[in-house]
N, C-alpha and C. Protein backbone atom coordinates (compact mmCIF):
# COMPACT_ATOMS: atom_id res chain seq x y z
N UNK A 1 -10.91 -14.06 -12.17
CA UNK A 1 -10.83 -12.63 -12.38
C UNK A 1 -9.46 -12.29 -12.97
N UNK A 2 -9.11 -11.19 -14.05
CA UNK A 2 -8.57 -11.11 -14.23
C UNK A 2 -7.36 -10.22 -13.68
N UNK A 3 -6.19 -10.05 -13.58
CA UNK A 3 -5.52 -9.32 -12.83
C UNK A 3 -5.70 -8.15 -13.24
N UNK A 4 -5.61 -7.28 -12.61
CA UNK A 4 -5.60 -5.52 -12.99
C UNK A 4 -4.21 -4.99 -12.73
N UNK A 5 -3.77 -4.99 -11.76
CA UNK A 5 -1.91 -4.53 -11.34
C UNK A 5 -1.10 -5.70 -11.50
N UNK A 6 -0.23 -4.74 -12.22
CA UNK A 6 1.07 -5.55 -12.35
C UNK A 6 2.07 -5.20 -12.01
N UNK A 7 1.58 -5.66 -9.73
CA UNK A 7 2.64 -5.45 -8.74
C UNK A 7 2.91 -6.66 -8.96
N UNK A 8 4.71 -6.55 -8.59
CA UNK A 8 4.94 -8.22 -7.64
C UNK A 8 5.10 -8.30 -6.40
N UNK A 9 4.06 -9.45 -5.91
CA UNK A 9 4.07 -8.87 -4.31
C UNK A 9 4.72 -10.55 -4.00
N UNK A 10 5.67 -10.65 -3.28
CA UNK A 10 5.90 -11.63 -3.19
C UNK A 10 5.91 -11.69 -1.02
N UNK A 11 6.17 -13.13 -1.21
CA UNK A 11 6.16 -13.52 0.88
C UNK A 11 7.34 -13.77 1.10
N UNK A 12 8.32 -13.46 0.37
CA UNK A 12 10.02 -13.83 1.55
C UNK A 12 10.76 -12.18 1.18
N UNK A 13 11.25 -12.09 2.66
CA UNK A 13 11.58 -11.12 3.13
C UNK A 13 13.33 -11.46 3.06
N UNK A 14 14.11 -11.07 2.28
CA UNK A 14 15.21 -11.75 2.70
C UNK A 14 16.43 -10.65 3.62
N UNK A 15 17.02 -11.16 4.39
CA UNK A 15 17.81 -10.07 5.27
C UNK A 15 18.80 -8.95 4.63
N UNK A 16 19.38 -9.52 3.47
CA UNK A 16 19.84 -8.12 2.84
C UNK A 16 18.74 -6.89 2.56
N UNK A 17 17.98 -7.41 2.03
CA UNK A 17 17.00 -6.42 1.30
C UNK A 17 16.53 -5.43 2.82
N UNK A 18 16.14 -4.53 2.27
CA UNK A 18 15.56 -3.07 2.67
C UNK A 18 13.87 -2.66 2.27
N UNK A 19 13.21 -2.12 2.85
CA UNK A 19 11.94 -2.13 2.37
C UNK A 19 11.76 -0.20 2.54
N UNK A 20 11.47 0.57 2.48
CA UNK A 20 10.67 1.69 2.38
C UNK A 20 9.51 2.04 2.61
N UNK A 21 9.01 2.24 3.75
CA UNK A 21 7.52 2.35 3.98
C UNK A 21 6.90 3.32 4.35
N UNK A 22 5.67 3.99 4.05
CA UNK A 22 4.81 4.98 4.83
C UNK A 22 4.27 4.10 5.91
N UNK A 23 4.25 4.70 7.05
CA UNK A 23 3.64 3.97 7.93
C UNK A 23 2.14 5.19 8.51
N UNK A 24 0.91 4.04 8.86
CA UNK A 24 -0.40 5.13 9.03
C UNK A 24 -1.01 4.20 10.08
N UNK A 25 -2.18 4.77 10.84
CA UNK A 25 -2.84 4.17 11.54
C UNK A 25 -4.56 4.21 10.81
N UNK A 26 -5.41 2.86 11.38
CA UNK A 26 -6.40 3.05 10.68
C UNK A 26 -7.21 2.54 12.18
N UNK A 27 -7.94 2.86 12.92
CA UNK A 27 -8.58 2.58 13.92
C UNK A 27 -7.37 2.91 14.87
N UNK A 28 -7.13 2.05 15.89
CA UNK A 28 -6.15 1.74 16.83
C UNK A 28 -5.09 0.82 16.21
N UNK A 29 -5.07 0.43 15.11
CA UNK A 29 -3.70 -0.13 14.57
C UNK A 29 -2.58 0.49 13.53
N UNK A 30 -1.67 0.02 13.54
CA UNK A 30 -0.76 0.71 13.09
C UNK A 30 -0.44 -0.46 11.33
N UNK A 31 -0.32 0.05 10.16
CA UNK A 31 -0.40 -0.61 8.77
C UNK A 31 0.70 0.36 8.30
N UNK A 32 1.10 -0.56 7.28
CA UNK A 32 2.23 0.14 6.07
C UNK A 32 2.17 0.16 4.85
N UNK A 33 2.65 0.74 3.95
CA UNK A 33 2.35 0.59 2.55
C UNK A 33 4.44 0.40 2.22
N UNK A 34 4.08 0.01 1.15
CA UNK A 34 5.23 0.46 0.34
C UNK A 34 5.61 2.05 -0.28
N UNK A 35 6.64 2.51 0.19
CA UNK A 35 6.52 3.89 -0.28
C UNK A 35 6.60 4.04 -2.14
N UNK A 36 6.97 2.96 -2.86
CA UNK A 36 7.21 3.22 -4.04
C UNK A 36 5.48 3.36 -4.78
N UNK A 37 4.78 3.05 -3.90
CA UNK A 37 3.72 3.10 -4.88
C UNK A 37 2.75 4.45 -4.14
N UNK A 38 3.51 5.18 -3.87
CA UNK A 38 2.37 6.02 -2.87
C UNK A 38 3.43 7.03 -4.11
N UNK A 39 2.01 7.76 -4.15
CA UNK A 39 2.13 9.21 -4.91
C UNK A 39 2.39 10.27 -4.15
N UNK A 40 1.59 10.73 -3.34
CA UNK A 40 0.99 11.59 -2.84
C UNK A 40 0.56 11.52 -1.24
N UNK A 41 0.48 12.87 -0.73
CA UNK A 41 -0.17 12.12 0.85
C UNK A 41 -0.91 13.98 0.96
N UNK A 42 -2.14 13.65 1.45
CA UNK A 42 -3.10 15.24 1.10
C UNK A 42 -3.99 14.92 2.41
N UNK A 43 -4.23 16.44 2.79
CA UNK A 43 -5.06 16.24 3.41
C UNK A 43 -6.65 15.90 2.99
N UNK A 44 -8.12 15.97 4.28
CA UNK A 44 -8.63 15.20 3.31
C UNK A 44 -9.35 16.33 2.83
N UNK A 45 -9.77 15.85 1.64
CA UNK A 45 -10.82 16.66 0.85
C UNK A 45 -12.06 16.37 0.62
N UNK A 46 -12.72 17.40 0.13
CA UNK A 46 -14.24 16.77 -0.03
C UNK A 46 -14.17 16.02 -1.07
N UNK A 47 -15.11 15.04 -0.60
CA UNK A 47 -15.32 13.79 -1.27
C UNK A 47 -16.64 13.19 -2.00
N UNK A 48 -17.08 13.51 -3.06
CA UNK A 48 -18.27 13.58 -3.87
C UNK A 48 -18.77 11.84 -3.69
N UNK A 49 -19.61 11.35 -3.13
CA UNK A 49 -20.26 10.36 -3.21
C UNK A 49 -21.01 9.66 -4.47
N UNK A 50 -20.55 8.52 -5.15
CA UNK A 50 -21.10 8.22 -5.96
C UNK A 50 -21.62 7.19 -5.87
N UNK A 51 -23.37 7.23 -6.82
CA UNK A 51 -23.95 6.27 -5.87
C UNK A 51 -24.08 4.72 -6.61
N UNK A 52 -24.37 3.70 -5.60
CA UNK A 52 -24.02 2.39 -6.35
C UNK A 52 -23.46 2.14 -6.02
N UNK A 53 -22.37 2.89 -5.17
CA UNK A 53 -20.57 1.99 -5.09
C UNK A 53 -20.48 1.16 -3.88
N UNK A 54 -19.79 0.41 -4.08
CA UNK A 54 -19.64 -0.32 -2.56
C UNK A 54 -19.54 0.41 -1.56
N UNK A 55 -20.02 -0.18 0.16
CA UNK A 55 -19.68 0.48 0.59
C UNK A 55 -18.33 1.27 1.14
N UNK A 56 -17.44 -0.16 0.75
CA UNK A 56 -15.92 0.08 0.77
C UNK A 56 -15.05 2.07 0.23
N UNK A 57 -16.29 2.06 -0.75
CA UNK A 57 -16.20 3.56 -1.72
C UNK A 57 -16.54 4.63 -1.22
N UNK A 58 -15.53 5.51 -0.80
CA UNK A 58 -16.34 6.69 -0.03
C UNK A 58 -16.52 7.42 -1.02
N UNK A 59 -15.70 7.77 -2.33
CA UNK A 59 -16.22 8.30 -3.43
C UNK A 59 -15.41 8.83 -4.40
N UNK A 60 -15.29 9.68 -4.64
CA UNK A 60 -14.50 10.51 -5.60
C UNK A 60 -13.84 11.96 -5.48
N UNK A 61 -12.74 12.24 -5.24
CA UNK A 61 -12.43 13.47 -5.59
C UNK A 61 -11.55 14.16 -6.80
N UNK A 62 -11.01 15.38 -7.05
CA UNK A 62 -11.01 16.38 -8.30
C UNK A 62 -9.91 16.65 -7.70
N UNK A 63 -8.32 16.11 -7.97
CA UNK A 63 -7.20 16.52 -7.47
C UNK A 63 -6.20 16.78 -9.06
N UNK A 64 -6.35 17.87 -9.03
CA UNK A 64 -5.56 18.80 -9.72
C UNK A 64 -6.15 18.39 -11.43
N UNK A 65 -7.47 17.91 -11.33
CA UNK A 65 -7.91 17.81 -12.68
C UNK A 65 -8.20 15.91 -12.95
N UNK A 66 -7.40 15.11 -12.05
CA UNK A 66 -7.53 14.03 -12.28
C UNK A 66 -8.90 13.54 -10.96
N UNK A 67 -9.69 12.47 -11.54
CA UNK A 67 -10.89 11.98 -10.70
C UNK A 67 -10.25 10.76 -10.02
N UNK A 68 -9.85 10.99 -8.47
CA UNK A 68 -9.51 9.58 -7.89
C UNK A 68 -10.57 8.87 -7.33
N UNK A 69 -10.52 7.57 -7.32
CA UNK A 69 -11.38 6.92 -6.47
C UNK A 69 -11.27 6.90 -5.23
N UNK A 70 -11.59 7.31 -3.88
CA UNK A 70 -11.34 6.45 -2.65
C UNK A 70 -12.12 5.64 -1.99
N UNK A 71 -10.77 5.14 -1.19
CA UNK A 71 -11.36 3.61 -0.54
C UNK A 71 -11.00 3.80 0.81
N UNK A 72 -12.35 3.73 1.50
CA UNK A 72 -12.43 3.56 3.03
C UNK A 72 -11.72 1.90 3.49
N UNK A 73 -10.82 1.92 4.49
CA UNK A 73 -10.35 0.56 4.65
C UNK A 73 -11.13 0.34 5.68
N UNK A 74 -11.37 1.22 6.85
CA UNK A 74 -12.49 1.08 7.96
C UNK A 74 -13.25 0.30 7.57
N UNK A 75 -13.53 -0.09 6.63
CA UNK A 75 -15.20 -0.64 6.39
C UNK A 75 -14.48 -1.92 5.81
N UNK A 76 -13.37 -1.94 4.97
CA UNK A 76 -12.51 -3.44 4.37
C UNK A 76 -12.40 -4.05 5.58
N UNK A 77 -11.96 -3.83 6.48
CA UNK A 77 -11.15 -4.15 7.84
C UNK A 77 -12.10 -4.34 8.68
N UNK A 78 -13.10 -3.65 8.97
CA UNK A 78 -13.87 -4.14 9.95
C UNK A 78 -13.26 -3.03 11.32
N UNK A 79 -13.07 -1.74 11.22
CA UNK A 79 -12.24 -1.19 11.88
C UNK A 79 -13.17 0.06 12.49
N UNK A 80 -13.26 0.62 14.04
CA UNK A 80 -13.34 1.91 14.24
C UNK A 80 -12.83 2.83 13.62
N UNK A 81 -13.32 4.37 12.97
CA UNK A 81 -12.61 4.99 12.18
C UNK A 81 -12.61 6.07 13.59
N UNK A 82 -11.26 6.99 13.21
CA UNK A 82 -10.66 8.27 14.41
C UNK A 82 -11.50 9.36 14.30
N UNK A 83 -12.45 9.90 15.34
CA UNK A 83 -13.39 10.66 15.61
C UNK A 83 -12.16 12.46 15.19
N UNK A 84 -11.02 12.20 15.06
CA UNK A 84 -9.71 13.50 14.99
C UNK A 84 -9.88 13.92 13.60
N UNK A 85 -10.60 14.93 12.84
CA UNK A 85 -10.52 14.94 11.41
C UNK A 85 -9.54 15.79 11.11
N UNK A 86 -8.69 16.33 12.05
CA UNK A 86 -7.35 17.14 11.73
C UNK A 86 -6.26 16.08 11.17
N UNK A 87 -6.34 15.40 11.55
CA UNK A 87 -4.92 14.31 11.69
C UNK A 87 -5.35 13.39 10.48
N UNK A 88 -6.86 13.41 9.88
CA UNK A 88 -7.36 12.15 8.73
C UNK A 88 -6.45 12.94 7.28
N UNK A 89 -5.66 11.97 6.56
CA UNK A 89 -5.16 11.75 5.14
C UNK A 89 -5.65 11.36 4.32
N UNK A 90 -5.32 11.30 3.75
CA UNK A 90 -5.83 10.58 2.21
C UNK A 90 -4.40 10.31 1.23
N UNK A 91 -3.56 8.70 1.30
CA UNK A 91 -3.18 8.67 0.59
C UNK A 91 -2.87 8.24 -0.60
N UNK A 92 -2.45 9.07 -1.65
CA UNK A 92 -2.65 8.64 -3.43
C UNK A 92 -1.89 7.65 -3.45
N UNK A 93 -2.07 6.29 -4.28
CA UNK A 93 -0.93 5.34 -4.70
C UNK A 93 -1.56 5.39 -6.22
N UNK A 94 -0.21 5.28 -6.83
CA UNK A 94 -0.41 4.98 -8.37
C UNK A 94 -0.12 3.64 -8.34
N UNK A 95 -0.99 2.48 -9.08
CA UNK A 95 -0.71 1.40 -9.54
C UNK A 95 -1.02 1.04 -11.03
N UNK A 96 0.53 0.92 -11.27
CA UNK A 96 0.24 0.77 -13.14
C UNK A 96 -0.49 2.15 -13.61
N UNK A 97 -1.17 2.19 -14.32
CA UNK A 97 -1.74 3.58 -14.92
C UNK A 97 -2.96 3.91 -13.87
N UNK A 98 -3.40 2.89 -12.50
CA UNK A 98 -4.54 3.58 -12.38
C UNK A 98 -4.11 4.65 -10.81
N UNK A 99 -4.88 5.53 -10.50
CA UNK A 99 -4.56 5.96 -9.18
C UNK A 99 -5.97 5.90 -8.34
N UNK A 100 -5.46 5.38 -7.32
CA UNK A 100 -6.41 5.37 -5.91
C UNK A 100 -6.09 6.06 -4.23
N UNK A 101 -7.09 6.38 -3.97
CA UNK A 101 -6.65 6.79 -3.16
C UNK A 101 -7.46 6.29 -1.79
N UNK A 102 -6.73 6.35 -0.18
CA UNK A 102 -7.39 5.59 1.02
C UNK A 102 -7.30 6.58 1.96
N UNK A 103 -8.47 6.40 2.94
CA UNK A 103 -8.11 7.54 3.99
C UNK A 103 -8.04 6.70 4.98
N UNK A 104 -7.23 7.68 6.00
CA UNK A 104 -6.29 6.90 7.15
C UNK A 104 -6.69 7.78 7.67
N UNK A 105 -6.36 7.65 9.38
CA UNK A 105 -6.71 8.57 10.88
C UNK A 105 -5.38 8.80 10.67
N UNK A 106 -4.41 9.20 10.73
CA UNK A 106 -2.95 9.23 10.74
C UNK A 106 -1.82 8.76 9.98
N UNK A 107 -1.20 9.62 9.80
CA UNK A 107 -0.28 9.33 8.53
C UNK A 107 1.13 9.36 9.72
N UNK A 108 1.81 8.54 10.41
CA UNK A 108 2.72 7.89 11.31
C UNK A 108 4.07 8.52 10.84
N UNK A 109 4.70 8.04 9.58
CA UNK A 109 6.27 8.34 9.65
C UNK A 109 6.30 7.51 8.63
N UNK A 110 7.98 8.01 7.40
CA UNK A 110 8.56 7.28 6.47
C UNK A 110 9.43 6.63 7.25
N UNK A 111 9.84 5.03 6.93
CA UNK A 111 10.82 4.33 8.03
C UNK A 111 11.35 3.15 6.71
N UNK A 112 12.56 3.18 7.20
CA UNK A 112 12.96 2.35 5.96
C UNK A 112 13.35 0.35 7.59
N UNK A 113 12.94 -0.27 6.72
CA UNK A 113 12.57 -1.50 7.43
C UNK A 113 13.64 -2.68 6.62
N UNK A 114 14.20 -3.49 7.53
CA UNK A 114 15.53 -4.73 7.35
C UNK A 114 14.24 -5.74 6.89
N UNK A 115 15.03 -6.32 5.75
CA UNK A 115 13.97 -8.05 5.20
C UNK A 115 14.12 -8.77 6.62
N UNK A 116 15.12 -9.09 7.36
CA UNK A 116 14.71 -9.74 8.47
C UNK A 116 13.75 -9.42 9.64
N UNK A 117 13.20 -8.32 9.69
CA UNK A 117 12.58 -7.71 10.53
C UNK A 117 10.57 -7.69 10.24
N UNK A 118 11.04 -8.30 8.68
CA UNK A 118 9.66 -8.95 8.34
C UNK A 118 9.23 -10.07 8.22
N UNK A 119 8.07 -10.52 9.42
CA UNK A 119 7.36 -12.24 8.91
C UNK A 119 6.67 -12.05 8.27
N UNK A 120 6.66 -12.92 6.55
CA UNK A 120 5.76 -13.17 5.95
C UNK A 120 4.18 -14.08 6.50
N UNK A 121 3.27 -13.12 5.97
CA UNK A 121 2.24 -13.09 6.04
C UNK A 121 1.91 -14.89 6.22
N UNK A 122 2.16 -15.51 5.43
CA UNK A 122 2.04 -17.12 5.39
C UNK A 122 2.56 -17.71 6.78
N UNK A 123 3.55 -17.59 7.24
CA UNK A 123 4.07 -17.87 8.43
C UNK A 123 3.13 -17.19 9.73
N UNK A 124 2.82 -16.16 9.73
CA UNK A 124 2.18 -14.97 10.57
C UNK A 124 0.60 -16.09 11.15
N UNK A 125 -0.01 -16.37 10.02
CA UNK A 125 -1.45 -16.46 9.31
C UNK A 125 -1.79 -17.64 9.15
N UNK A 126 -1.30 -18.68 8.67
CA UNK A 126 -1.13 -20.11 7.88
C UNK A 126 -2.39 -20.10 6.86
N UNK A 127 -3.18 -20.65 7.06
CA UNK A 127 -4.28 -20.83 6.23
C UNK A 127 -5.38 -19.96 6.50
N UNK A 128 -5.04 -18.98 7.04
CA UNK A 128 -6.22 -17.73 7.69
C UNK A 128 -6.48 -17.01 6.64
N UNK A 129 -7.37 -16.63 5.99
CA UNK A 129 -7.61 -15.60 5.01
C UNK A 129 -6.96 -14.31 5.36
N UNK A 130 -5.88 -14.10 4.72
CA UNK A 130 -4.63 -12.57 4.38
C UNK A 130 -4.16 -12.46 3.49
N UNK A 131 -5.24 -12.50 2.43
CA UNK A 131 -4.98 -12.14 1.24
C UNK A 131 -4.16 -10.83 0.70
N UNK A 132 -4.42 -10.17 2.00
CA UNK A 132 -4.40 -8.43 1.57
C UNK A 132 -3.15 -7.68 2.51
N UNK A 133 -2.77 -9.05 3.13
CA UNK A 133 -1.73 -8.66 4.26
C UNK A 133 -0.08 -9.08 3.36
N UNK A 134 0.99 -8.38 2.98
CA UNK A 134 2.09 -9.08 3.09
C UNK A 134 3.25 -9.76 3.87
N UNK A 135 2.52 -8.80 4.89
CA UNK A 135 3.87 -9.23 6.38
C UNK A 135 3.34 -8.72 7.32
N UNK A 136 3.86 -8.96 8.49
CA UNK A 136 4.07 -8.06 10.07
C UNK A 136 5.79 -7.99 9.96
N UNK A 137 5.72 -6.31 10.37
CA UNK A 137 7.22 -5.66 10.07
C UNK A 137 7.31 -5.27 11.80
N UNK A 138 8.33 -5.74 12.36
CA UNK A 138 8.89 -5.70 13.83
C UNK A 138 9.62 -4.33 13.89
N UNK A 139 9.16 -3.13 14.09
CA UNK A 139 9.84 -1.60 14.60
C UNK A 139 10.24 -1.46 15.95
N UNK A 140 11.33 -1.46 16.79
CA UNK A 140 11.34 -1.56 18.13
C UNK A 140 10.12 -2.32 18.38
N UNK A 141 9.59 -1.59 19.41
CA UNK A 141 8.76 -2.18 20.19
C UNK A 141 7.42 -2.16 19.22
N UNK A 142 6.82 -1.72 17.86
CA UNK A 142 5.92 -1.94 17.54
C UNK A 142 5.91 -2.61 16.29
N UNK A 143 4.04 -3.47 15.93
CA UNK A 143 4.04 -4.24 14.81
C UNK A 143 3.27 -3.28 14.00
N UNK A 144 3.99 -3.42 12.66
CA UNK A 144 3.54 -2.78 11.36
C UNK A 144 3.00 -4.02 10.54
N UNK A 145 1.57 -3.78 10.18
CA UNK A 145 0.82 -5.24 9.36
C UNK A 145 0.99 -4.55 7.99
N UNK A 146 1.71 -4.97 6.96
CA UNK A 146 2.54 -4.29 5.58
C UNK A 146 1.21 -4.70 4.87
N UNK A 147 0.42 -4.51 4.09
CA UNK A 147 -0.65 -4.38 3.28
C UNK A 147 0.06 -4.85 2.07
N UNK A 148 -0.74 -5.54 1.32
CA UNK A 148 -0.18 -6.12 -0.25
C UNK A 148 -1.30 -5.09 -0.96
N UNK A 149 -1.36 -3.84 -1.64
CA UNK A 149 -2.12 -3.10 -2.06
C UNK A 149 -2.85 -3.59 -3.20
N UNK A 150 -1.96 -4.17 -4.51
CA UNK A 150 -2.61 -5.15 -5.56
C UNK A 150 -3.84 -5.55 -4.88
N UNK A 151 -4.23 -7.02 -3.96
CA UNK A 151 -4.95 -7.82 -3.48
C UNK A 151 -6.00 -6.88 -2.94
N UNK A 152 -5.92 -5.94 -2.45
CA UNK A 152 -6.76 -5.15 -1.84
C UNK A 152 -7.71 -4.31 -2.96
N UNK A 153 -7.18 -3.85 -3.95
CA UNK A 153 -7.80 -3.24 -5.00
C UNK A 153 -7.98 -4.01 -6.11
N UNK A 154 -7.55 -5.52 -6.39
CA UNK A 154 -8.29 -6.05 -7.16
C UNK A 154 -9.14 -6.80 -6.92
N UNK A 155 -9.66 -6.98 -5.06
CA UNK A 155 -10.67 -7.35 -4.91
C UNK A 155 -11.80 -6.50 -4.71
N UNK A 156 -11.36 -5.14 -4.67
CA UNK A 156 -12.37 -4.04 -4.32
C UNK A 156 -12.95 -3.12 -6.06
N UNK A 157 -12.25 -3.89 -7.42
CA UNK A 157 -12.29 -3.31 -8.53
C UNK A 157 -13.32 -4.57 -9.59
């Protein structure tokens, strides 16, 4: 397949470096994105179903003239989704020219995160299928599982 984004997602975390993250919950767990690729963070909107699509696809919405796609991760993940529809997001990431968007039960906090404070996914995982995982990020007392967004949407595209 051919690549579609041209992120670089790489597995070493090194201790100078700094990371930037949205942090969200999707069931009972707690996930991160990179904040550089997040556009947007909205509440949710109606969402036009289009049919054919995976089920991964909850569908489409009309945000400010542009048609985003979204992507349920509940259903990627294998995850309970939050019965709370006050607290559900939807957030935009632009990758390269395309934009997508995911809904989350909770949109957590911006937290900027130490390279040492992240195990790469390879170490975490070994030969476990985590394709879509880049790290577990250590916050005090809680684990943030950092999402490689590329891997996730060019297996869902």
């Amino acid at each position: 397949m051919q690549e579609v984004f041209d992120i670089q997602s790489t597995d070493e975390f090194q201790d100078g470096n700094e990371m930037q993250v949205v942090a969200f919950k999707l069931g009972n767990e707690e996930y991160a994105v990179d904040i550089l690729f997040v556009q947007e963070i909205i509440r949710l909107l109606n969402i036009t179903r289009v049919p054919r699509s995976g089920e991964n696809i909850e569908g489409v919405i009309n945000l400010r003239g542009n048609i985003i796609p979204i992507v349920n991760l509940h259903f990627e993940f294998n995850l309970q989704t939050s019965e709370n529809q006050e607290a559900k997001r939807i957030i935009v990431f632009k990758l390269d020219e395309y934009q997508v968007g995911i809904i989350v039960d909770e949109v957590s906090e911006v937290l900027r995160i130490q390279g040492n404070n992240i195990e790469p996914a390879a170490k975490v995982y070994g030969n476990l299928e985590a394709d879509h995982i880049r790290g577990i990020a250590k916050v005090n007392e809680r684990l943030l599982i950092l999402l490689d967004l590329a891997k996730i949407f060019e297996a869902g595209w």
